[in-house]
N, C-alpha and C. Protein backbone atom coordinates (compact mmCIF):
# COMPACT_ATOMS: atom_id res chain seq x y z
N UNK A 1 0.82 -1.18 0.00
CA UNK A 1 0.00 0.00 0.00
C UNK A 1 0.86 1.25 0.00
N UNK A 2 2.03 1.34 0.68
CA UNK A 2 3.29 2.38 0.97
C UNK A 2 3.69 2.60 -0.37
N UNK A 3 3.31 1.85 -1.44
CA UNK A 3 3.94 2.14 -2.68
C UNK A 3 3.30 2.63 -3.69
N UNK A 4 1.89 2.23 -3.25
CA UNK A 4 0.69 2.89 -4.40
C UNK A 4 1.07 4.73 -3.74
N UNK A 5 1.26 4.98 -2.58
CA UNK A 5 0.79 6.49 -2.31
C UNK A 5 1.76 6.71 -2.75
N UNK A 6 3.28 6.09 -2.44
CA UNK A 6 4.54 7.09 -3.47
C UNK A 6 4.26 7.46 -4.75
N UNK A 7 3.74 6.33 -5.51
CA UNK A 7 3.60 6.85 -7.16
C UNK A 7 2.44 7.44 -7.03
N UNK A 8 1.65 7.80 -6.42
CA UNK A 8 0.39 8.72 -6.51
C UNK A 8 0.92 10.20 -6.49
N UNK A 9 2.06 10.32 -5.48
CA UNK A 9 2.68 11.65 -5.05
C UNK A 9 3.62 11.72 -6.19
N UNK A 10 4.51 10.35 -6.62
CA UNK A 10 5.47 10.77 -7.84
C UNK A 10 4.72 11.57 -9.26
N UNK A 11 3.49 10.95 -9.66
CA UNK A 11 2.31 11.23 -10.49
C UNK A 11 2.10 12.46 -10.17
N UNK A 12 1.58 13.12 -8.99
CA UNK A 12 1.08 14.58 -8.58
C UNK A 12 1.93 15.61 -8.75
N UNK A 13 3.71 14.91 -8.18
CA UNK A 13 4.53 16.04 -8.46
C UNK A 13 4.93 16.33 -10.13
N UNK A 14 4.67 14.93 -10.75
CA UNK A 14 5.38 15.12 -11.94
C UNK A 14 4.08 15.58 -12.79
N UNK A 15 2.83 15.88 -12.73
CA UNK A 15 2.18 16.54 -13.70
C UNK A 15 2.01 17.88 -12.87
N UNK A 16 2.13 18.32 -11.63
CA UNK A 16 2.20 19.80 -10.99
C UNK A 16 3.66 20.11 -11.45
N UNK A 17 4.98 19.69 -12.05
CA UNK A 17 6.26 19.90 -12.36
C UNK A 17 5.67 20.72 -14.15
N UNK A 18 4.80 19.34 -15.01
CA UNK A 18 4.67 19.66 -16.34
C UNK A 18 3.76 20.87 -16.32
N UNK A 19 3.00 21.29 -15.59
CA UNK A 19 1.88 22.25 -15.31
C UNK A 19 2.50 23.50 -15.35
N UNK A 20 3.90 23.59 -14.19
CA UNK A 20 4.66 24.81 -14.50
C UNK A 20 5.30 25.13 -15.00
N UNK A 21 5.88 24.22 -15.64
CA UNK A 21 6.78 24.51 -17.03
C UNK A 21 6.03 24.87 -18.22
N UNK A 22 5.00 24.08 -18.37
CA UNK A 22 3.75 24.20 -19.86
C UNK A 22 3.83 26.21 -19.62
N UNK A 23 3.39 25.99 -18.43
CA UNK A 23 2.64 27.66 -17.88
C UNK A 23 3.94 29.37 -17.82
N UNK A 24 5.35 28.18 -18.10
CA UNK A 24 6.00 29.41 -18.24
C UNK A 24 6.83 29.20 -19.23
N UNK A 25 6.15 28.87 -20.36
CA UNK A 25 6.74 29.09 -21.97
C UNK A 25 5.32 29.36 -22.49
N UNK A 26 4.18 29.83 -22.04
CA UNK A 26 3.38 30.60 -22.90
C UNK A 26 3.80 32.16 -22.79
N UNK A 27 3.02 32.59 -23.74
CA UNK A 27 3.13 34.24 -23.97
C UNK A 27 3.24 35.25 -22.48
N UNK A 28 3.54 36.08 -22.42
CA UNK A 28 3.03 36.99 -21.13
C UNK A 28 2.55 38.00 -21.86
N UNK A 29 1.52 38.66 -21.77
CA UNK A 29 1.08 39.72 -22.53
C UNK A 29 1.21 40.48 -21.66
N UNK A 30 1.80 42.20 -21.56
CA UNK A 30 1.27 43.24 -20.89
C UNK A 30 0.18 43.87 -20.84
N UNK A 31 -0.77 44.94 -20.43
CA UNK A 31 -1.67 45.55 -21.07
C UNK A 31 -1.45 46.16 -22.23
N UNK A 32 -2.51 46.88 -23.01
CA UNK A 32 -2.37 47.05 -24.19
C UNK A 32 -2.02 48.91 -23.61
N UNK A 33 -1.75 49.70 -24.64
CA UNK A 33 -1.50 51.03 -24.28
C UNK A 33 -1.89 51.68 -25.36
N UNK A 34 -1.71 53.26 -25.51
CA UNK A 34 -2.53 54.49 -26.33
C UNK A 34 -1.18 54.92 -26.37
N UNK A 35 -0.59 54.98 -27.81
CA UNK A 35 1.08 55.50 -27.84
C UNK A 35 0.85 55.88 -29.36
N UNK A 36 1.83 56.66 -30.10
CA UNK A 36 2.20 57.35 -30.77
C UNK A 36 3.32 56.34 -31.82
N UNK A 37 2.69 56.14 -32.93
CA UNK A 37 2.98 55.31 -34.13
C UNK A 37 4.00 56.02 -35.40
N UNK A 38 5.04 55.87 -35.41
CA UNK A 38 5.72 56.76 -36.33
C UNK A 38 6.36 55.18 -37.62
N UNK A 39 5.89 55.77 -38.96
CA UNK A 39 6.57 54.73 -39.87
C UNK A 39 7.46 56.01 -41.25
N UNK A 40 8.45 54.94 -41.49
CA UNK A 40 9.67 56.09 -42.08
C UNK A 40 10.00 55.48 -43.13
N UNK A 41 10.22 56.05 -44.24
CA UNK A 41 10.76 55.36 -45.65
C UNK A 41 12.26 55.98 -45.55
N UNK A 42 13.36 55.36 -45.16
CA UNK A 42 14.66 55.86 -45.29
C UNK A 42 14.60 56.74 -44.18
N UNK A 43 14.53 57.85 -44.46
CA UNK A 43 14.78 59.05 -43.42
C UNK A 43 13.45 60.11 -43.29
N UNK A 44 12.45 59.35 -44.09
CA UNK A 44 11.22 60.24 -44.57
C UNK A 44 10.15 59.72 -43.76
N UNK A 45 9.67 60.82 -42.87
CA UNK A 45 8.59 60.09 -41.99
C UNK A 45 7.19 60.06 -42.67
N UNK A 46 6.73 58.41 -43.25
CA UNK A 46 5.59 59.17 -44.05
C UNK A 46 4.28 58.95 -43.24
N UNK A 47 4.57 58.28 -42.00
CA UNK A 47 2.87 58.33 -41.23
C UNK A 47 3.09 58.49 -39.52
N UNK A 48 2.63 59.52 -38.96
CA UNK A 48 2.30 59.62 -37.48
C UNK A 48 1.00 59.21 -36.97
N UNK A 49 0.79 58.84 -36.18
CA UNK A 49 -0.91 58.79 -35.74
C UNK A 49 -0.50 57.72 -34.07
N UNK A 50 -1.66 58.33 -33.59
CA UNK A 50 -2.45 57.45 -32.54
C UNK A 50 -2.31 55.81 -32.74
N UNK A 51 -1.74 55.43 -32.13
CA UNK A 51 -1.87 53.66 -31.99
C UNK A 51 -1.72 53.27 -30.80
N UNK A 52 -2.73 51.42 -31.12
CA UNK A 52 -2.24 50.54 -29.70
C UNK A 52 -1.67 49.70 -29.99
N UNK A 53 -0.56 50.10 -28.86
CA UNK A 53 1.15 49.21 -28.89
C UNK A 53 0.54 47.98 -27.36
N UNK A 54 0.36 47.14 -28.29
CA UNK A 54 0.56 45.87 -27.28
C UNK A 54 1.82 45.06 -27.00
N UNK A 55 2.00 44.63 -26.09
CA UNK A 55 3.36 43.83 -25.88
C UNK A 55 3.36 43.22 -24.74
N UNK A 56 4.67 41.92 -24.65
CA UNK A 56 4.34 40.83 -24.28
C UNK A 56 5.72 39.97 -24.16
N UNK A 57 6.03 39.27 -23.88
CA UNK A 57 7.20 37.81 -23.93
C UNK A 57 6.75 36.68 -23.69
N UNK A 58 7.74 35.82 -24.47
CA UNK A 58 8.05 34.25 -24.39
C UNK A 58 7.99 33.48 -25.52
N UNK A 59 8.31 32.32 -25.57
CA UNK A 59 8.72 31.83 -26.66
C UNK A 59 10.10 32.36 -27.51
N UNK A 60 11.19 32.76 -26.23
CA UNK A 60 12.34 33.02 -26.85
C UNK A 60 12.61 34.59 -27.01
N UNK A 61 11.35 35.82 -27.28
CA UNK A 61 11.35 36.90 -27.72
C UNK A 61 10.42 37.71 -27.09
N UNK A 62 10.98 39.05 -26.85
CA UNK A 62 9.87 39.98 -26.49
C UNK A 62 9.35 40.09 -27.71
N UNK A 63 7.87 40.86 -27.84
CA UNK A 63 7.35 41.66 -28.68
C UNK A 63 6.61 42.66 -28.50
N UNK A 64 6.41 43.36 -29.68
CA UNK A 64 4.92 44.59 -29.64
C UNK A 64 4.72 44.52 -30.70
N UNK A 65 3.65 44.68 -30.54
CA UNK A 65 2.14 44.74 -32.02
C UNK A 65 1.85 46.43 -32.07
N UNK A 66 2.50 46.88 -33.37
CA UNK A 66 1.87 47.90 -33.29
C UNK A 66 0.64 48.40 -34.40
N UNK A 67 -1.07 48.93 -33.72
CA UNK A 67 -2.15 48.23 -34.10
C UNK A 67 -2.10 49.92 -35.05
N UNK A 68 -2.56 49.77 -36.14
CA UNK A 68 -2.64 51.21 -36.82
C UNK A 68 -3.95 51.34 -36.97
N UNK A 69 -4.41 52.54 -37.53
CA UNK A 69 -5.81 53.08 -37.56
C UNK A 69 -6.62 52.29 -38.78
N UNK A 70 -5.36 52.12 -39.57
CA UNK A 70 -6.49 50.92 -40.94
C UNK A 70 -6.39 49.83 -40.45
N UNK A 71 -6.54 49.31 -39.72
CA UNK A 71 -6.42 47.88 -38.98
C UNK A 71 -5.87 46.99 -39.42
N UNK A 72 -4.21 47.48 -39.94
CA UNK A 72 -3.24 46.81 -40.33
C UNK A 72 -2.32 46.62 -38.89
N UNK A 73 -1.32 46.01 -38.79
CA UNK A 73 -0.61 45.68 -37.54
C UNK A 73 0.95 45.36 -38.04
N UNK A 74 2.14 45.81 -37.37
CA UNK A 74 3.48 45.52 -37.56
C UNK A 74 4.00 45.16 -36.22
N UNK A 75 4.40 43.60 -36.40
CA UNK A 75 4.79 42.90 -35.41
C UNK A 75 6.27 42.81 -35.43
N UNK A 76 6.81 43.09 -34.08
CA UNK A 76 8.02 43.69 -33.47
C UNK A 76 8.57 42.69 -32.68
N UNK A 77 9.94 41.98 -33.09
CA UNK A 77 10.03 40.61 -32.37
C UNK A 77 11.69 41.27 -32.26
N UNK A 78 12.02 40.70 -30.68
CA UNK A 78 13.21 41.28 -30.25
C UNK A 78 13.86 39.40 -29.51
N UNK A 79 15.00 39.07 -30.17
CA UNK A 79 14.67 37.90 -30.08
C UNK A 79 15.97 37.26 -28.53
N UNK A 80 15.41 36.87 -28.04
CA UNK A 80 16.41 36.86 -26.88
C UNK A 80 16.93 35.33 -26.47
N UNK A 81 16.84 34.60 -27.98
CA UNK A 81 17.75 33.47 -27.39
C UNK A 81 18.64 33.41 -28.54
N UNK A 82 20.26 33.24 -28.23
CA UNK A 82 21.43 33.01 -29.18
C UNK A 82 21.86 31.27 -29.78
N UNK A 83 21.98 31.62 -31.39
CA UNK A 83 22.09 30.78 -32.03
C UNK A 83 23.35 30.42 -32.70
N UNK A 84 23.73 29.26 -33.06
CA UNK A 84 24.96 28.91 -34.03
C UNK A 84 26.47 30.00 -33.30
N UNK A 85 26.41 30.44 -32.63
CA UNK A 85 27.79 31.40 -32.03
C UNK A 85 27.28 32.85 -31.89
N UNK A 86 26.27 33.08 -31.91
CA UNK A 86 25.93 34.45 -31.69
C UNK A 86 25.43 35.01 -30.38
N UNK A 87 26.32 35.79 -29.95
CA UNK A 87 26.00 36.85 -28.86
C UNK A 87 25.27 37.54 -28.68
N UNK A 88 25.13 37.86 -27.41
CA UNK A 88 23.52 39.12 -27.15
C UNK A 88 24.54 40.43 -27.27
N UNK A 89 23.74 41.47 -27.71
CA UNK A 89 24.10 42.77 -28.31
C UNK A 89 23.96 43.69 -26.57
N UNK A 90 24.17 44.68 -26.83
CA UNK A 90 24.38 45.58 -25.82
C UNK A 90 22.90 45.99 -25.11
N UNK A 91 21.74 45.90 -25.68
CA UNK A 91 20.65 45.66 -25.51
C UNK A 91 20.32 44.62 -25.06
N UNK A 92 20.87 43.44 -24.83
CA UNK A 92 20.42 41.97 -24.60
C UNK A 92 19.60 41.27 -25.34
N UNK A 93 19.71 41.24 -26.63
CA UNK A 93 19.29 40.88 -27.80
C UNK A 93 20.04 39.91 -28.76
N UNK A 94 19.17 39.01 -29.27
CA UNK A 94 20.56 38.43 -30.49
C UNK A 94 19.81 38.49 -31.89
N UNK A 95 18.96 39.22 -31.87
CA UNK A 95 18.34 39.65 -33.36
C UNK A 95 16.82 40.19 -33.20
N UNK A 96 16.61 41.08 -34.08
CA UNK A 96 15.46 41.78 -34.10
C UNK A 96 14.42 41.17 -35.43
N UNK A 97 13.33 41.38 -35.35
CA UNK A 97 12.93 41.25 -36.93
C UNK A 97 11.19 42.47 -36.66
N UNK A 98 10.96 42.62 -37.95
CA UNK A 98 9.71 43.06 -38.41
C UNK A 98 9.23 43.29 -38.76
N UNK A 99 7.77 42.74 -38.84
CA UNK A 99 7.06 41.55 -39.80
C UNK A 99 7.59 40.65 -40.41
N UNK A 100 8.38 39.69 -39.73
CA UNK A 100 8.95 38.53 -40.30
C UNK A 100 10.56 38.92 -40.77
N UNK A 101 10.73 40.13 -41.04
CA UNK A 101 11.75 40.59 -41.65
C UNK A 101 12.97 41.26 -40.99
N UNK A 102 14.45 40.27 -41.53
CA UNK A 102 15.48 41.20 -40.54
C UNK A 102 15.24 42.54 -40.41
N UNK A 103 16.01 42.84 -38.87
CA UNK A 103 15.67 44.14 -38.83
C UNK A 103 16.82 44.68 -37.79
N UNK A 104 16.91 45.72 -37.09
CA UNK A 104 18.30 46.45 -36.44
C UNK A 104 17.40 47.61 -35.51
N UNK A 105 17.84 48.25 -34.30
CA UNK A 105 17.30 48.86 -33.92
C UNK A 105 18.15 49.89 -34.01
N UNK A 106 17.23 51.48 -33.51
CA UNK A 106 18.38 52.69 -33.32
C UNK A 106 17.50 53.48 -32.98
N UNK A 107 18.29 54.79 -32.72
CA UNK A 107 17.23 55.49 -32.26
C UNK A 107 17.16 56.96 -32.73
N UNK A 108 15.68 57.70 -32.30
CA UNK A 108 15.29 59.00 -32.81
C UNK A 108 15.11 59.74 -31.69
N UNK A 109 15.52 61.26 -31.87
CA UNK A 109 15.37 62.04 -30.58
C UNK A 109 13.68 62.89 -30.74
N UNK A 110 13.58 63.47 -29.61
CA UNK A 110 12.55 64.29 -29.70
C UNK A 110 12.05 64.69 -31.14
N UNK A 111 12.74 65.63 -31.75
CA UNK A 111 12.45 66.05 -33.15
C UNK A 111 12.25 64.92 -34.55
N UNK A 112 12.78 63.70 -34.27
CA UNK A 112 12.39 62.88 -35.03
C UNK A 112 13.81 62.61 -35.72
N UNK A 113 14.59 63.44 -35.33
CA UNK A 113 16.19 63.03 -35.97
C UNK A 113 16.87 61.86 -35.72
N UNK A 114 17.45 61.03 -36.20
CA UNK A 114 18.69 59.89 -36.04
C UNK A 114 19.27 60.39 -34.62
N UNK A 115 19.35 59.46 -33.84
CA UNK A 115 20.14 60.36 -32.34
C UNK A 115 21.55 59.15 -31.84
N UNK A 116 21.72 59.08 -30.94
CA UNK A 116 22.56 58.23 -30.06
C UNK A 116 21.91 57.67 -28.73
N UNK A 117 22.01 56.76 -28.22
CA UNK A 117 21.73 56.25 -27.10
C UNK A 117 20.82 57.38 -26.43
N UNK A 118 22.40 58.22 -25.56
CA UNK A 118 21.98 58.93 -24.99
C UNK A 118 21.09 60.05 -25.13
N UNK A 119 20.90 60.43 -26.53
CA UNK A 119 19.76 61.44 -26.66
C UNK A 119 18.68 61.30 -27.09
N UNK A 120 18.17 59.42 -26.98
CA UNK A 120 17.13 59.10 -27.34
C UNK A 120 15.92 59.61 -26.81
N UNK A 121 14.95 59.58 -27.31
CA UNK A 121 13.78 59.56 -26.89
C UNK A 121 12.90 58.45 -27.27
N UNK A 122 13.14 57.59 -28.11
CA UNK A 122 12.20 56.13 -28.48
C UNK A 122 13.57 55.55 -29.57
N UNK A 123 13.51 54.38 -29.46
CA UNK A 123 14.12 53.22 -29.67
C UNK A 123 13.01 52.86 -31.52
N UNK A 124 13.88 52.82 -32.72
CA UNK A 124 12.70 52.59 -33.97
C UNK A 124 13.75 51.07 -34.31
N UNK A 125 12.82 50.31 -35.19
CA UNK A 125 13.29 49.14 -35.83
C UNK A 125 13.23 49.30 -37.28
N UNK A 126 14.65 49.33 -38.32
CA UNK A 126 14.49 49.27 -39.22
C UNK A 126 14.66 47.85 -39.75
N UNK A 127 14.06 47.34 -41.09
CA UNK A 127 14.21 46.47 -41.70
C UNK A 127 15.40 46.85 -42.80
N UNK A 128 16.48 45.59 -42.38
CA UNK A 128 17.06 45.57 -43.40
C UNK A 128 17.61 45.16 -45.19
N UNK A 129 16.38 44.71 -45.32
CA UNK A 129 16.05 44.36 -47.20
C UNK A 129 15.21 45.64 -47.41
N UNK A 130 14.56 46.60 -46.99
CA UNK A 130 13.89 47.75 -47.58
C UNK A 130 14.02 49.25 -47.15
N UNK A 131 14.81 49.19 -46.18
CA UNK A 131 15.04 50.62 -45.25
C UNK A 131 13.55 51.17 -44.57
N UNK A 132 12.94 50.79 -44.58
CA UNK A 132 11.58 50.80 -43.70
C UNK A 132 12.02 50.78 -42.45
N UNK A 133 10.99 52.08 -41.85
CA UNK A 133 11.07 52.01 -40.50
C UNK A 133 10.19 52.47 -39.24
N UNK A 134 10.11 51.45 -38.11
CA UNK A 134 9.09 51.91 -37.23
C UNK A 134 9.44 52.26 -35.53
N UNK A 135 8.47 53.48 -35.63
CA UNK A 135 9.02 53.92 -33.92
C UNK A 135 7.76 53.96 -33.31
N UNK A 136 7.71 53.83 -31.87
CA UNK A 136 6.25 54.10 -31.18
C UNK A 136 7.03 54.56 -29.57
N UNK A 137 5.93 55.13 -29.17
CA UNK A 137 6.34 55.98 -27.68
C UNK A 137 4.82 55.84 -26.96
C-alpha cells in the first residue's frame, strides 16, 4: 500500500512539475496602451498617428504589435535566445525582426532626428532588405 501512495505523489509532483513549465513558456502579454505610431521610408517620416502598442514575452522573444488606424498591424520581435555562435548585443538581444523581416534597432530624438543612445527619446526598428522604418512611444 506504501507504494501505491509514493507513485500517486510521484504522479502529482510530476504533472504539478509539467503544469509549471507548460505555464511558463506561454506568452506573457502586458496591457495594451494608447502611444504614438511613427513609420519612415529611409529618413522620410511618411505616417504619425495614434496607436495601440501591445506587448508581451516568451517563446524566446519579447514583442509589440503595433495596431494602426487601418487595422493593419506591424509585429516587433526582439529575439532573446542566441544561435549557431551568436552573442547578445548591448541591448540583450541576439536579433530583431519586423514583420517577419530582418531588422536592427536605433534610435530618434525628440524632433524625429537619427540620435545616439543617450539622446534618445524612443528606440525605432528598421528592416534591413527595404530601409523601412518603425518607432512608437
Amino acid at each position: 500500500m506504501q507504494s501505491l501512495s509514493h507513485y500517486t505523489m510521484l504522479v502529482g509532483l510530476t504533472v504539478g512539475a509539467m503544469l509549471t513549465w507548460s505555464s511558463l513558456a506561454t506568452a506573457r502579454p502586458y496591457p495594451d496602451e494608447l502611444g504614438i505610431c511613427y513609420r519612415f521610408q529611409d529618413d522620410t517620416l511618411e505616417q504619425r498617428e495614434p496607436c495601440v502598442i501591445s506587448a508581451g514575452y516568451g517563446a524566446g522573444a519579447h514583442y509589440v504589435v503595433l495596431h494602426w488606424s487601418d487595422d493593419t498591424s506591424t509585429a516587433i520581435h526582439m529575439i532573446n535566445y542566441c544561435v549557431d555562435g551568436q552573442e547578445f548585443d548591448d541591448r540583450g538581444f541576439c536579433g530583431y525582426r519586423v514583420n517577419d523581416q530582418d531588422a536592427e534597432p536605433y534610435e530618434r530624438d525628440a524632433f524625429l532626428g537619427i540620435a545616439t543612445v543617450e539622446d534618445s527619446s524612443m528606440t525605432c526598428y528598421r528592416t534591413l532588405s527595404n530601409d523601412e522604418s518603425v518607432c512608437y512611444r
